[in-house]
C-alpha atoms as a PDB file:
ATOM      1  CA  UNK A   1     -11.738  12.740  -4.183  1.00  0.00           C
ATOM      2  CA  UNK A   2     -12.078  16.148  -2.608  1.00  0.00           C
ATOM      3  CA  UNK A   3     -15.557  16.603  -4.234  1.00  0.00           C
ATOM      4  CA  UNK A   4     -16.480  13.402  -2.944  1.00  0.00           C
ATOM      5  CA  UNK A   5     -14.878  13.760   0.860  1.00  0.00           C
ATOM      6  CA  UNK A   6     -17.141  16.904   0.357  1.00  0.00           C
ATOM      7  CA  UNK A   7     -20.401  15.611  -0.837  1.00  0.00           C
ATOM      8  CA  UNK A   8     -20.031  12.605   2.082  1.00  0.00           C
ATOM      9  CA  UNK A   9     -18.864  14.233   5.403  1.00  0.00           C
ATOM     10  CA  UNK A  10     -19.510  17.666   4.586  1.00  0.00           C
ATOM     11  CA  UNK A  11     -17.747  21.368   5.258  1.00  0.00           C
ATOM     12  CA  UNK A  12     -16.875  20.757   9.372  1.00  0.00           C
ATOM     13  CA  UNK A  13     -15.322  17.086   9.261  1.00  0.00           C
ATOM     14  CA  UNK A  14     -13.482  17.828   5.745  1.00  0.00           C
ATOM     15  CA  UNK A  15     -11.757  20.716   7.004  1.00  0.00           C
ATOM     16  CA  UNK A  16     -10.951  19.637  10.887  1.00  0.00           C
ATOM     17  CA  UNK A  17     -10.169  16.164   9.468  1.00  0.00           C
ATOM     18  CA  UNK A  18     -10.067  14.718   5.960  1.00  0.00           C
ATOM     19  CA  UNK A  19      -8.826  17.779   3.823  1.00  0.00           C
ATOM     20  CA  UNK A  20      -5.789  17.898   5.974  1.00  0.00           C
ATOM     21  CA  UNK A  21      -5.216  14.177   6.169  1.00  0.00           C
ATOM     22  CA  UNK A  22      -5.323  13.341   2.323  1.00  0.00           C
ATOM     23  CA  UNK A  23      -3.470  16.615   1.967  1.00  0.00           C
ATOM     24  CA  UNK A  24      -0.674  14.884   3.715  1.00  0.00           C
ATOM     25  CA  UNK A  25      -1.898  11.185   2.782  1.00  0.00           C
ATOM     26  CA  UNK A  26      -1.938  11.661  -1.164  1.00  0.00           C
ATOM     27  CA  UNK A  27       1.050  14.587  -1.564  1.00  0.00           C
ATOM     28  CA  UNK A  28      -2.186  17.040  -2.143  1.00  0.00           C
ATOM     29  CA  UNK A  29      -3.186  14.497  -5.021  1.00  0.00           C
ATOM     30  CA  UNK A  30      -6.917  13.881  -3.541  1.00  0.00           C
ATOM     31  CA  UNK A  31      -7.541  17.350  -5.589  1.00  0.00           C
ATOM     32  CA  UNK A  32      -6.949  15.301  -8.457  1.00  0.00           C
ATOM     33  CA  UNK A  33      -7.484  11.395  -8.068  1.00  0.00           C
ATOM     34  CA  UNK A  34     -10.601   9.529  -8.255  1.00  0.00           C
ATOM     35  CA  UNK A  35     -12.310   8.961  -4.981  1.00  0.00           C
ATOM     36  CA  UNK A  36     -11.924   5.269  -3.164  1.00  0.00           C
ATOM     37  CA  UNK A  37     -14.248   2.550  -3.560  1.00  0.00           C
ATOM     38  CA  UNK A  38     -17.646   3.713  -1.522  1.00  0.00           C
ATOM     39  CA  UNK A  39     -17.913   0.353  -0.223  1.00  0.00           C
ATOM     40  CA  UNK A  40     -14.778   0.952   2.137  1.00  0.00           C
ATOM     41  CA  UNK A  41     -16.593   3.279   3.789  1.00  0.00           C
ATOM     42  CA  UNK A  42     -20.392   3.066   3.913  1.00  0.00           C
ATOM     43  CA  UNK A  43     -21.459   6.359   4.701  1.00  0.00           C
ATOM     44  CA  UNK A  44     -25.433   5.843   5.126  1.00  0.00           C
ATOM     45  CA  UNK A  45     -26.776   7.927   7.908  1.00  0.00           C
ATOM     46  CA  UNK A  46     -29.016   4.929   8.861  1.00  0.00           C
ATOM     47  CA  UNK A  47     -26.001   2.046   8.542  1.00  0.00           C
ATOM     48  CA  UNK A  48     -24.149   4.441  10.937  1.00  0.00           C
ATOM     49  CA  UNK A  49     -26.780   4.532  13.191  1.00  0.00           C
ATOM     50  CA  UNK A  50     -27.485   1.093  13.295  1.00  0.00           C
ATOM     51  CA  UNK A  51     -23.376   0.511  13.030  1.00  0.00           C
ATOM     52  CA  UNK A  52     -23.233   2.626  16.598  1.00  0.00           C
ATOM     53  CA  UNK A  53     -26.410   1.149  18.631  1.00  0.00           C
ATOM     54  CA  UNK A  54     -26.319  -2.992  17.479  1.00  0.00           C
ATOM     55  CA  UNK A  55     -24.469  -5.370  15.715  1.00  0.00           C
ATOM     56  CA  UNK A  56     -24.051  -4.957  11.647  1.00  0.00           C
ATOM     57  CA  UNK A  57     -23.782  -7.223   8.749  1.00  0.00           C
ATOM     58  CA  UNK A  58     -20.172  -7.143   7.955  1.00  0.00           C
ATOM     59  CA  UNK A  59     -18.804  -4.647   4.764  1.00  0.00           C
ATOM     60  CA  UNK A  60     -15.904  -4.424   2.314  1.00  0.00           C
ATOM     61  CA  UNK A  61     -13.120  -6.434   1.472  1.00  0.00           C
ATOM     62  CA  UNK A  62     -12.081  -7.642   4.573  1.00  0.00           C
ATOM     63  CA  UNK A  63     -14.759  -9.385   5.380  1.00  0.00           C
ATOM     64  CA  UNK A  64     -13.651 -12.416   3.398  1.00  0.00           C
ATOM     65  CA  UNK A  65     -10.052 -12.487   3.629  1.00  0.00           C
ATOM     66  CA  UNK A  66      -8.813 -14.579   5.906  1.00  0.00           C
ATOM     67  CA  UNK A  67      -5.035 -15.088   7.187  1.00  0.00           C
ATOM     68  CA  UNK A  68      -2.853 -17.775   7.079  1.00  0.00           C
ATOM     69  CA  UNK A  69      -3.152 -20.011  10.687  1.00  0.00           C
ATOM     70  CA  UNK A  70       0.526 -19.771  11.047  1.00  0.00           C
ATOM     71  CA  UNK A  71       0.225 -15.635  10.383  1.00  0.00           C
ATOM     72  CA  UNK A  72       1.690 -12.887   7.640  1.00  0.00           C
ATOM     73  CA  UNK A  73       5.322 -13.586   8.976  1.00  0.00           C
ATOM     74  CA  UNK A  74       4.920 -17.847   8.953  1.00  0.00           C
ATOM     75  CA  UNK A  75       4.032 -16.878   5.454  1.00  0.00           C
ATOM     76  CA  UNK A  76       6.323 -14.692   4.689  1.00  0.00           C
ATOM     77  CA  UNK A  77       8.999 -17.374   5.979  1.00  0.00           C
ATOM     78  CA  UNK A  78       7.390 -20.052   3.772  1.00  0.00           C
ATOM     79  CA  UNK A  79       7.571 -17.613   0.727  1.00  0.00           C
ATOM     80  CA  UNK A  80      11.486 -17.366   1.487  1.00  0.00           C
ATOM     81  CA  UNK A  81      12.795 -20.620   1.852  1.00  0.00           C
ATOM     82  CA  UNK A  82      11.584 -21.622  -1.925  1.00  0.00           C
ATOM     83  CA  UNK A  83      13.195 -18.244  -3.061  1.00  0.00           C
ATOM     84  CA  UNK A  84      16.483 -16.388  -3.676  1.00  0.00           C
ATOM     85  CA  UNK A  85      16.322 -13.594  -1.763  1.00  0.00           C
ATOM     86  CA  UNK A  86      19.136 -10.889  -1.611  1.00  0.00           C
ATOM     87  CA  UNK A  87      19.101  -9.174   1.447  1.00  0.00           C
ATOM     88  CA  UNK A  88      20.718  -5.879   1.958  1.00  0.00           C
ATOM     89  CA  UNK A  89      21.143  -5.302  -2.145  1.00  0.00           C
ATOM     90  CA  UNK A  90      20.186  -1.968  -3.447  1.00  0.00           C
ATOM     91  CA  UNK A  91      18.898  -2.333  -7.214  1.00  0.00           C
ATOM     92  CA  UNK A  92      20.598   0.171  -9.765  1.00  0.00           C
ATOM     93  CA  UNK A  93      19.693  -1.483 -12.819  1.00  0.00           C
ATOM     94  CA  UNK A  94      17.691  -3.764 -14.610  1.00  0.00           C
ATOM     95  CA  UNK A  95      18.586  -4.675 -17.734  1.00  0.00           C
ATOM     96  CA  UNK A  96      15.540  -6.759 -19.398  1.00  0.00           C
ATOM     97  CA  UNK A  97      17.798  -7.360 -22.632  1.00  0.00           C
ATOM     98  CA  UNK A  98      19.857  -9.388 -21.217  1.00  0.00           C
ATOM     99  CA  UNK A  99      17.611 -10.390 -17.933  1.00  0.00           C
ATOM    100  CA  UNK A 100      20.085  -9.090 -15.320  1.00  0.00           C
ATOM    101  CA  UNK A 101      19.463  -6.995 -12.210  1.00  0.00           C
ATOM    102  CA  UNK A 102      22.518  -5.240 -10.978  1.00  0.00           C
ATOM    103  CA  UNK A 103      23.340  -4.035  -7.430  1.00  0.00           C
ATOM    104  CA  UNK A 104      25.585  -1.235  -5.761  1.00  0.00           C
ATOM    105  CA  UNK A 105      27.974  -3.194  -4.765  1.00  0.00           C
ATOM    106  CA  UNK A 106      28.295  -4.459  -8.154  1.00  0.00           C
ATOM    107  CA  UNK A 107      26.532  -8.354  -7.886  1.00  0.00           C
ATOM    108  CA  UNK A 108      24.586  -9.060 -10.891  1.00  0.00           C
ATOM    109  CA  UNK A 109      21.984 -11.624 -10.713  1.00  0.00           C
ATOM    110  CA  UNK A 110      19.709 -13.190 -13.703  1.00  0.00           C
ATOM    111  CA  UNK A 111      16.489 -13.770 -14.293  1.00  0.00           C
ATOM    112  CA  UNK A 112      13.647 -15.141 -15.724  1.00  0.00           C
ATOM    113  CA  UNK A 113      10.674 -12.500 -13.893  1.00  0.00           C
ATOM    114  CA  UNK A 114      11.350  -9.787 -11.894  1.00  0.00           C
ATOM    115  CA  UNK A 115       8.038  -8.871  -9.509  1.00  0.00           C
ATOM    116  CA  UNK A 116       8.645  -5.389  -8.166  1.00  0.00           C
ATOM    117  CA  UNK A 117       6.826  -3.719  -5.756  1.00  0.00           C
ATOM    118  CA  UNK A 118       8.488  -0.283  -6.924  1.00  0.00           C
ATOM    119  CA  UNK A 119       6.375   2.545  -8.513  1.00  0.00           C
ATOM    120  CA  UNK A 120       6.101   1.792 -12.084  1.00  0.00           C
ATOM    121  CA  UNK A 121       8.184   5.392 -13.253  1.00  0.00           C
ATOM    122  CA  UNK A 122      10.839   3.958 -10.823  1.00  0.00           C
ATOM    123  CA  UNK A 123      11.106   0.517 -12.625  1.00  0.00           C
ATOM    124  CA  UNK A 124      11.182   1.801 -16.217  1.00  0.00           C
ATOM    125  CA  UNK A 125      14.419   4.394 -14.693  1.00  0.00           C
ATOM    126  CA  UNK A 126      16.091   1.430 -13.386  1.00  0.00           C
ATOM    127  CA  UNK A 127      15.240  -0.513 -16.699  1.00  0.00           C
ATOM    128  CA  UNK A 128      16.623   2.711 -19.172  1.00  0.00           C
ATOM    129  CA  UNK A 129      13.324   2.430 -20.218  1.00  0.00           C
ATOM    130  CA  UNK A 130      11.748   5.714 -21.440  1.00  0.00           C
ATOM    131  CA  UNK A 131       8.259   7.147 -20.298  1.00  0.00           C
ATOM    132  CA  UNK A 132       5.581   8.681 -22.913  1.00  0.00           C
ATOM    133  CA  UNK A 133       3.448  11.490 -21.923  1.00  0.00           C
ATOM    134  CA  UNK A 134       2.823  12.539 -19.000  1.00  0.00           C
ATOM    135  CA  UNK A 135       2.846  10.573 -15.621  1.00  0.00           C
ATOM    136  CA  UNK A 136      -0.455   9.695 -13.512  1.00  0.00           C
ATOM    137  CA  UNK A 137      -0.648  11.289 -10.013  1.00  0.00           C
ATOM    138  CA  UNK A 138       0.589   9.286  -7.524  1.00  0.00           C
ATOM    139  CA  UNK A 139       1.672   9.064  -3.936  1.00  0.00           C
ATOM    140  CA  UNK A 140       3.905   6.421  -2.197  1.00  0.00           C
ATOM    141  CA  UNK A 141       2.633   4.886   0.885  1.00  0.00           C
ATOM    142  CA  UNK A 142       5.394   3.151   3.730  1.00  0.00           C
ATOM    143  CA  UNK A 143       3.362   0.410   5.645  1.00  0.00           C
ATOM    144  CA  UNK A 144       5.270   0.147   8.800  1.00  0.00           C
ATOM    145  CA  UNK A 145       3.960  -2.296  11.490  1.00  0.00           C
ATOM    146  CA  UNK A 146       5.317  -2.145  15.238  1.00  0.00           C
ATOM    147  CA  UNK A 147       4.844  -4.181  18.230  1.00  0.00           C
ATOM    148  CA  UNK A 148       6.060  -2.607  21.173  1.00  0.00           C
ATOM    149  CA  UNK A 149       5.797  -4.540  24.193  1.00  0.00           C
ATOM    150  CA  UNK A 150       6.077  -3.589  28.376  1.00  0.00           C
ATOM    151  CA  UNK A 151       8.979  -5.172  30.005  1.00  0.00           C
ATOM    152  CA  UNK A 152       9.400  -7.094  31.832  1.00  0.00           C
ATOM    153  CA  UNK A 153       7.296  -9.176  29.201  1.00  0.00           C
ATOM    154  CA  UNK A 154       5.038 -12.469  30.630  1.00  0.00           C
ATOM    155  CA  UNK A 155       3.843 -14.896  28.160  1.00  0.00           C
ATOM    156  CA  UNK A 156       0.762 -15.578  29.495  1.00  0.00           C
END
């Protein structure tokens, strides 16, 4: 990745900007990891250009997805009510012999599939599962979304 920052924005923007970022971004991984997806971020002199002074055709992934009409949380809140959720449980095992996830407080649940949005090294620790060779670099990312709004507040 830093080859490619490199090759793309050059000496000036890499080191006042994207150097420092993925430094930060990736735990100093972007030395190491593969670049992301050039379509993300068209870097064409004359798409930027054009991008800047008049209306462009639209570009990467986004352009297609489209979210629910009742919004991420309405789904969210759909997902829920057909599920089992355990709120306020912190996982310190899973034990996929005998399909059972147990929790600090000592609750055991079973199972049938366990989805986990975990980093894979952290699922096989909780399963006693043992690792061969040598992990891939990786970094954890925490999404957090805010909406902070001026009170006194007016629903328009």
């Amino acid at each position: 990745m830093r080859d490619w920052l490199q090759n793309n924005f050059g000496s000036t923007l890499c080191g006042l900007f994207f150097y420092p970022f993925h430094e930060l971004y990736t735990a100093g991984l972007y030395k190491k990891i593969a670049p992301q997806d050039d379509y993300k971020s068209p870097v064409e002199i004359s798409s930027v250009i054009k991008g800047a002074l008049n209306k462009t055709s639209p570009a990467g992934y986004n352009t297609t997805f489209v979210y629910p009409k009742q919004g991420l949380n309405g789904l969210a809140q759909e997902i829920a009510a057909q599920c089992d959720i355990k709120y306020k449980k912190n996982v310190t095992v899973i034990d996929p012999n005998n399909r059972e996830i147990g929790f600090s407080d000592g609750d055991k649940v079973r199972y049938d599939k366990v989805v986990s949005t975990l980093p894979l090294n952290k699922v096989l620790k909780l399963t006693g599962l043992s690792e061969e060779g040598k992990n891939d670099p990786h970094s954890s990312v925490l999404v957090l979304n805010m909406t902070v709004l001026k009170y006194p507040y007016v629903n328009p």
